[in-house]
Protein backbone atom coordinates (compact mmCIF):
# COMPACT_ATOMS: atom_id res chain seq x y z
CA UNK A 1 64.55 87.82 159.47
CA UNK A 2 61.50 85.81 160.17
CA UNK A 3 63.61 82.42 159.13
CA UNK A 4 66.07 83.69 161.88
CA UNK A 5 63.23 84.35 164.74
CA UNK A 6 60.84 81.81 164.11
CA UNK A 7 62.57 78.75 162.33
CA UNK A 8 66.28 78.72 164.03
CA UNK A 9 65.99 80.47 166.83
CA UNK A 10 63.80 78.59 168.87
CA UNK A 11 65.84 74.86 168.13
CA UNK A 12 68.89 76.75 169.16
CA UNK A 13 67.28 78.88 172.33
CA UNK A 14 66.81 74.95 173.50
CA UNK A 15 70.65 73.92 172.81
CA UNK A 16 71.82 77.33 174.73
CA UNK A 17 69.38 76.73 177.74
CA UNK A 18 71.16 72.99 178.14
CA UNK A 19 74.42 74.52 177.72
CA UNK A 20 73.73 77.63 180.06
CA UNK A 21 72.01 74.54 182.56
CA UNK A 22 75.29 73.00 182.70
CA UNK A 23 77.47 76.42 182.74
CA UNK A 24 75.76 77.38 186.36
CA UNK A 25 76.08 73.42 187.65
CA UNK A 26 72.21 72.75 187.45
CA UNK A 27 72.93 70.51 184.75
CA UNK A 28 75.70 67.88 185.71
CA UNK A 29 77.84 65.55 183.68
CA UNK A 30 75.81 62.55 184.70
CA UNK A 31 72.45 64.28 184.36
CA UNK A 32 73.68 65.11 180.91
CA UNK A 33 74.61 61.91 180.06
CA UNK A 34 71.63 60.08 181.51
CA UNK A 35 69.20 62.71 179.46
CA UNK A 36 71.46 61.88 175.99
CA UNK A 37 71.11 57.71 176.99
CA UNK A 38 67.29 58.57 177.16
CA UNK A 39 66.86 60.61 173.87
CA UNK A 40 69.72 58.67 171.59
CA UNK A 41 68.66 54.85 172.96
CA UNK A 42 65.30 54.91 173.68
CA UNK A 43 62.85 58.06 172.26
CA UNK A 44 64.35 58.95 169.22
CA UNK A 45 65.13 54.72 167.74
CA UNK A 46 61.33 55.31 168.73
CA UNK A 47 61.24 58.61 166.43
CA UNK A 48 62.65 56.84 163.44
CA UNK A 49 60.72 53.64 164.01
CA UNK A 50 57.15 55.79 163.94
CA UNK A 51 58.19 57.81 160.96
CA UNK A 52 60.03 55.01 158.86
CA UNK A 53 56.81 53.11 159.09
CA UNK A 54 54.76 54.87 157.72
CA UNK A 55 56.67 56.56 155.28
CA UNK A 56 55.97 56.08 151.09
CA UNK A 57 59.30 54.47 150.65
CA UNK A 58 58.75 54.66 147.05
CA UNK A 59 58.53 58.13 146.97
CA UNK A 60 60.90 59.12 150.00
CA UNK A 61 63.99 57.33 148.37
CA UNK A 62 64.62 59.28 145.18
CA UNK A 63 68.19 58.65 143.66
CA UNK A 64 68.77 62.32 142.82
CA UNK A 65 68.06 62.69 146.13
CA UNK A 66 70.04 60.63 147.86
CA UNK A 67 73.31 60.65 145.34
CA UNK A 68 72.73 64.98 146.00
CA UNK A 69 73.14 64.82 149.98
CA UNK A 70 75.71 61.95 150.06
CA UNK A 71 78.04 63.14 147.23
CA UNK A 72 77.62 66.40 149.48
CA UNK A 73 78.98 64.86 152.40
CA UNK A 74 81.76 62.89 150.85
CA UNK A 75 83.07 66.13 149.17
CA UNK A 76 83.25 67.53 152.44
CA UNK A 77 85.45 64.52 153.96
CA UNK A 78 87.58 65.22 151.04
CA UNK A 79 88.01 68.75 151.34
CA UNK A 80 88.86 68.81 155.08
CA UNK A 81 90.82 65.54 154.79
CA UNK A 82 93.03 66.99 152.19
CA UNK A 83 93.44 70.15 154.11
CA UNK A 84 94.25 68.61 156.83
CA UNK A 85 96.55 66.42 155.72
CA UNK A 86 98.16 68.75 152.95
CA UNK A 87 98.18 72.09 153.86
CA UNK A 88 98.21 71.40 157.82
CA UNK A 89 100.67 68.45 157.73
CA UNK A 90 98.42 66.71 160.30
CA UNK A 91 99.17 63.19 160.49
CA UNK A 92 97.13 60.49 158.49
CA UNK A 93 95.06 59.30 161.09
CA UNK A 94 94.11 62.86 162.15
CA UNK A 95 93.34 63.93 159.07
CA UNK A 96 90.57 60.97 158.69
CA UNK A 97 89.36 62.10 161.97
CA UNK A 98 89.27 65.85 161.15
CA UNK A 99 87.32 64.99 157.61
CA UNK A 100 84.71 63.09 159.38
CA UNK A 101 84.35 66.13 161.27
CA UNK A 102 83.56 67.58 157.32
CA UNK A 103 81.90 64.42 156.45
CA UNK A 104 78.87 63.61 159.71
CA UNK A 105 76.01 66.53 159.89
CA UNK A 106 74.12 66.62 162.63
CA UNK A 107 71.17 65.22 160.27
CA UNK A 108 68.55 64.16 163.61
CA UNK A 109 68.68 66.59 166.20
CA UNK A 110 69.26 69.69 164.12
CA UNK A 111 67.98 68.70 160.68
CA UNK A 112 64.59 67.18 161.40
CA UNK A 113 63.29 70.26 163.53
CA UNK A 114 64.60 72.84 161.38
CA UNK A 115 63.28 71.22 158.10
CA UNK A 116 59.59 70.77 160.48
CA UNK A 117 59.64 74.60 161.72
CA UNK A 118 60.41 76.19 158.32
CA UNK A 119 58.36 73.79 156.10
CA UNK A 120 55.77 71.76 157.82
CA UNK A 121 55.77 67.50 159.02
CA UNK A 122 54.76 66.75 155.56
CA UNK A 123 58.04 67.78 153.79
CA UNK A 124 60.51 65.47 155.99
CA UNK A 125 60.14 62.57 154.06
CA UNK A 126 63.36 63.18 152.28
CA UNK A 127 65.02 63.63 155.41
CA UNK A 128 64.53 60.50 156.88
CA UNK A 129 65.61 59.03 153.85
CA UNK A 130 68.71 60.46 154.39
CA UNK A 131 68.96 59.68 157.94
CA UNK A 132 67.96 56.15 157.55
CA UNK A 133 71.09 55.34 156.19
CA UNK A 134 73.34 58.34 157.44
CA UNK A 135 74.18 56.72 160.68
CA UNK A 136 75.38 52.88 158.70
CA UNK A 137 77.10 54.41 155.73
CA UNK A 138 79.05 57.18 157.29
CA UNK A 139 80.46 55.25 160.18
CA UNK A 140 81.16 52.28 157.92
CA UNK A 141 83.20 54.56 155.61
CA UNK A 142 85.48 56.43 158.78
CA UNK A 143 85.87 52.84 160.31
CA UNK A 144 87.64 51.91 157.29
CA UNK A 145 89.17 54.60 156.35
CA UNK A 146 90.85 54.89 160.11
CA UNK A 147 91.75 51.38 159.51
CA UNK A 148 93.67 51.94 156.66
CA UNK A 149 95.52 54.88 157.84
CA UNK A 150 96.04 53.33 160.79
CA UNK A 151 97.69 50.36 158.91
CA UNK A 152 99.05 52.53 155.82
CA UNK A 153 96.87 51.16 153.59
CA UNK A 154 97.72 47.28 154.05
CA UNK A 155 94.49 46.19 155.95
CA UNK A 156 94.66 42.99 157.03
CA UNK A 157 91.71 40.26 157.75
CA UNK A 158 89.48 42.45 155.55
CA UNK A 159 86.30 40.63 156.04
CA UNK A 160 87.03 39.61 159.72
CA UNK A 161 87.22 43.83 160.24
CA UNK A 162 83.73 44.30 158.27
CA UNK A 163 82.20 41.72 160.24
CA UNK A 164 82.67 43.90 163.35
CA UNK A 165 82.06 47.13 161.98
CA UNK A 166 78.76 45.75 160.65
CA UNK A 167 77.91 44.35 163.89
CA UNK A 168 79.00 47.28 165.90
CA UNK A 169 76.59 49.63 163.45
CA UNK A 170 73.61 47.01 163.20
CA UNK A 171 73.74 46.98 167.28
CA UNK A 172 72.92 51.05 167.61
CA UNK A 173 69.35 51.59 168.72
CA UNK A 174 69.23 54.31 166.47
CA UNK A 175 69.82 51.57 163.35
CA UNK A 176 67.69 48.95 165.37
CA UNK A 177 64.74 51.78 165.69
CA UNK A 178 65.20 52.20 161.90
CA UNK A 179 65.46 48.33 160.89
CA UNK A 180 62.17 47.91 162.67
CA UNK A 181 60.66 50.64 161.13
CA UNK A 182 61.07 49.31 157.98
CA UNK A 183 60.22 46.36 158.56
CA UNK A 184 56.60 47.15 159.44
CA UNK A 185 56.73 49.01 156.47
CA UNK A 186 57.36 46.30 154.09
CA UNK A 187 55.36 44.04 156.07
CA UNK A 188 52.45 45.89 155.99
CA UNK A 189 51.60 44.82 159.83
CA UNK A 190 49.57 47.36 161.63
CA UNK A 191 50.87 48.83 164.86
CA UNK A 192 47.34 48.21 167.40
CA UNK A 193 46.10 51.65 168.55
CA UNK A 194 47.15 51.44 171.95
CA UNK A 195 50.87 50.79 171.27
CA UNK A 196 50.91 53.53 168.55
CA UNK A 197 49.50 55.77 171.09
CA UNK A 198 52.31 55.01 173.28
CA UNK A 199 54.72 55.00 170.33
CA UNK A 200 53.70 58.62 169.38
CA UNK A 201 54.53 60.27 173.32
CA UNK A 202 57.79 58.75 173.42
CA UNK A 203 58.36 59.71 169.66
CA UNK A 204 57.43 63.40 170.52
CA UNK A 205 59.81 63.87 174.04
CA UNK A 206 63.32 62.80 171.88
CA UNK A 207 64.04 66.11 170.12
CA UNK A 208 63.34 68.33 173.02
CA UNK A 209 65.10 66.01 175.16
CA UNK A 210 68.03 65.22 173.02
CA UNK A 211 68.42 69.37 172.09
CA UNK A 212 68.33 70.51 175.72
CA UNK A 213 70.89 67.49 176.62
CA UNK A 214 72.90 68.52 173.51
CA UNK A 215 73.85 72.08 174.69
CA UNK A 216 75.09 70.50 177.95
CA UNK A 217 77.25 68.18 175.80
CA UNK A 218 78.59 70.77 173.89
CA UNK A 219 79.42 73.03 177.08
CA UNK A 220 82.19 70.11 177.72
CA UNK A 221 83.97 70.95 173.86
CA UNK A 222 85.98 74.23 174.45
CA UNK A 223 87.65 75.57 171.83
CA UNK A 224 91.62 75.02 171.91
CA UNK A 225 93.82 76.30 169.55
CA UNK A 226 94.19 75.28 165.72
CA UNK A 227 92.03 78.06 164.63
CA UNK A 228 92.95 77.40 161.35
CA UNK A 229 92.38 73.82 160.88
CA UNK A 230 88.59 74.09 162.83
CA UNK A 231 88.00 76.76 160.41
CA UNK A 232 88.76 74.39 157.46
CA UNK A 233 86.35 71.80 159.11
CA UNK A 234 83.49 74.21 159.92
CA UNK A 235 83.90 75.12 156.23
CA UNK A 236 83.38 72.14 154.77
CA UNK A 237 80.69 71.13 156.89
CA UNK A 238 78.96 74.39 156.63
CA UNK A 239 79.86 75.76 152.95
CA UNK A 240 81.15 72.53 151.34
CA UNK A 241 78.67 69.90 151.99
CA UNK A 242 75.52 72.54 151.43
CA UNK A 243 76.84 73.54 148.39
CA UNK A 244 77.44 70.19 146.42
CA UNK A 245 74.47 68.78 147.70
CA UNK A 246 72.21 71.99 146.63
CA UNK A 247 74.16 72.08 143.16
CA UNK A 248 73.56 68.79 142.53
CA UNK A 249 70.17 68.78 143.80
CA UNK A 250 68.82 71.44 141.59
CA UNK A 251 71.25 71.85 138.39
CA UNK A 252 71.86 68.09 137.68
CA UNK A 253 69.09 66.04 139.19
CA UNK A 254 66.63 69.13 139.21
CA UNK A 255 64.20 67.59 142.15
CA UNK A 256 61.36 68.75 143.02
CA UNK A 257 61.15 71.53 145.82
CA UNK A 258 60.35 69.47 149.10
CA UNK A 259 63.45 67.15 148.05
CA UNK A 260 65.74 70.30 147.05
CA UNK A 261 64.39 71.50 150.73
CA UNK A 262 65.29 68.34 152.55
CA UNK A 263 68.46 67.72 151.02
CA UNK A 264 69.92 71.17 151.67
CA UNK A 265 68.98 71.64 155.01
CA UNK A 266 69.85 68.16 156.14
CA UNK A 267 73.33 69.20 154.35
CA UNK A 268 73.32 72.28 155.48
CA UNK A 269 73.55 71.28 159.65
CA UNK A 270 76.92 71.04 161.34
CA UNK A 271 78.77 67.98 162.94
CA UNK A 272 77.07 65.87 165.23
CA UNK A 273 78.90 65.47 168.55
CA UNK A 274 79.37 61.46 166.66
CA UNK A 275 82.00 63.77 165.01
CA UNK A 276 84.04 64.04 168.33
CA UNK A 277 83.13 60.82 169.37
CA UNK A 278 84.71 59.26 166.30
CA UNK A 279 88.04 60.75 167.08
CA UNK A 280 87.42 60.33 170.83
CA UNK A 281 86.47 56.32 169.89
CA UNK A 282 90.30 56.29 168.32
CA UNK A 283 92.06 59.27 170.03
CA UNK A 284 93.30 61.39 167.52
CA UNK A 285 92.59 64.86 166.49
CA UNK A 286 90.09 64.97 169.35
CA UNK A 287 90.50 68.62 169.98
CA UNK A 288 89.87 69.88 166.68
CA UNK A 289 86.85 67.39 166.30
CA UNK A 290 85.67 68.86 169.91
CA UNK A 291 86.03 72.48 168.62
CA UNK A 292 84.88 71.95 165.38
CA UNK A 293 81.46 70.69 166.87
CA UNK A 294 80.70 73.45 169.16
CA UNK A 295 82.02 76.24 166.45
CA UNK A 296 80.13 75.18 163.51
CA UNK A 297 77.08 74.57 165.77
CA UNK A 298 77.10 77.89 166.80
CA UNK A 299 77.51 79.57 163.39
CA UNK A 300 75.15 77.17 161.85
CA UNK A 301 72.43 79.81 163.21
CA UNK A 302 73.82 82.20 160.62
CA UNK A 303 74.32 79.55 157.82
CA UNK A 304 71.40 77.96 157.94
CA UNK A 305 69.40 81.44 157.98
CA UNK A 306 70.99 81.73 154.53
CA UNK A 307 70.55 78.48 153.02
CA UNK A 308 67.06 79.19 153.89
CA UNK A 309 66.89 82.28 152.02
CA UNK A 310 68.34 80.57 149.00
CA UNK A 311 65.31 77.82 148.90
CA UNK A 312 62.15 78.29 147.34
């Protein structure tokens, strides 16, 4: 119970007080947009740039690690792609839509705090691993895949179409905040005191900021019908993805306990609102994406309590 009150709780008291915010109208549309713009393009590419810099990159990017989480999210494209398109007859581009849904956790806003509250700033090193490629891979892998089903599998001008989906994902300021981090990194350039100083309050306002504008985001996604193909998609976000990723983690590639720890959790979180934006961004199965979202977020409270439990 004390995982519930003190760990989860509090990151999702701050999601329900932007979504209550924007339920009574002190909280509008463009106030919630402006408060995202602020968290997602300026203080959390500020976030990953302070963290990625000074992170032990040869410690932080272990194999077992990374194969665990990733292998974790893929099966969970598959399993609600599959669904989707077999058992729910949904057509081809939806069902690429609806997997993503399976495929994107919400690895930032929900996974960094929750891994910081229950185990301390020292064990997040494998999540921003993770995250430092989460963002390039995954939207790499749905832009091609919606490609293809949008083209039934004959995609043509191949490298003319990776071109621009590597310049569209190299152009986020989330990516950009990451590039640079690593690239002080590797450099070995210090950062002067007073711009670290400044570095640090910006880094520390993009959580709160980008939870509180989250809930008022998600007050926009109401659920609408389907109930059986958002199930399917909170599933394999919630149950799937966890599960693979936790096997994998500690049967097969038996990692140490702060990597077992970052690797579930991170898995563990539900879809991003990129989820909804993805199908939004090529307007099919928007609804379900939508739902799927603001479901799974919810019941991620319960989830995550017992993925907790199962960790050392």
């Amino acid at each position: 119970m004390s995982a519930l009150l003190d760990v989860i709780l509090p990151v999702f008291l701050l999601i329900g007080f932007g979504y209550a915010a924007a339920q009574m109208g002190w909280f509008s549309e463009p106030h919630v947009d402006g408060v995202m713009r602020f968290a997602q393009n300026f203080a959390l590419p500020v976030l990953l740039f302070k963290s990625i810099s000074a992170l032990d990159l040869s410690q932080a990017y272990n194999p077992g690690l990374m194969l665990s989480f990733y292998a974790g999210a893929f099966a969970g494209f598959g399993f609600a792609f599959a669904g989707a398109r077999l058992i729910f007859k949904r057509p081809l581009t939806d069902s690429v839509a609806i997997g993503f849904a399976g495929l994107f956790s919400n690895t930032l806003l929900l996974g960094l705090p929750i891994t910081e509250r229950a185990y301390g700033t020292e064990a997040l090193a494998g999540n921003y691993a993770i995250i430092s490629i989460h963002a390039p891979l995954l939207y790499t892998f749905g832009i091609l895949m919606m490609e293809w089903a949008r083209s039934r599998g004959q995609v043509s001008n191949l490298p003319s179409l990776l071109r621009d989906v590597g310049r569209g994902v190299i152009t986020q300021p989330l990516v950009i905040g990451i590039l640079c981090g690593f690239a002080v990194n590797l450099s070995g350039i210090p950062v002067p005191s007073f711009a670290a100083s400044a570095v640090d309050m910006m880094a520390r306002s993009g959580i709160p900021a980008a939870l509180f504008g989250l809930g008022g985001v998600l007050f926009r996604y109401r659920p609408e019908g389907d109930k059986s193909t958002i199930a399917m998609a909170c599933a394999a976000s919630l149950v799937i993805h966890p599960a693979v990723a936790y096997g994998l983690a500690h049967y097969v590639f038996k990692l140490d306990t702060a990597s077992l720890r970052s690797v579930t959790v991170t898995a563990a979180m539900a879809p991003g609102v990129n989820a909804y934006m993805f199908a939004h961004m090529y307007g099919v199965g928007k609804r379900v994406a939508a739902s799927t979202v603001l479901i799974a977020t919810a019941l991620s409270i319960f989830t995550t309590w017992g993925w907790l439990h199962l960790l050392p």
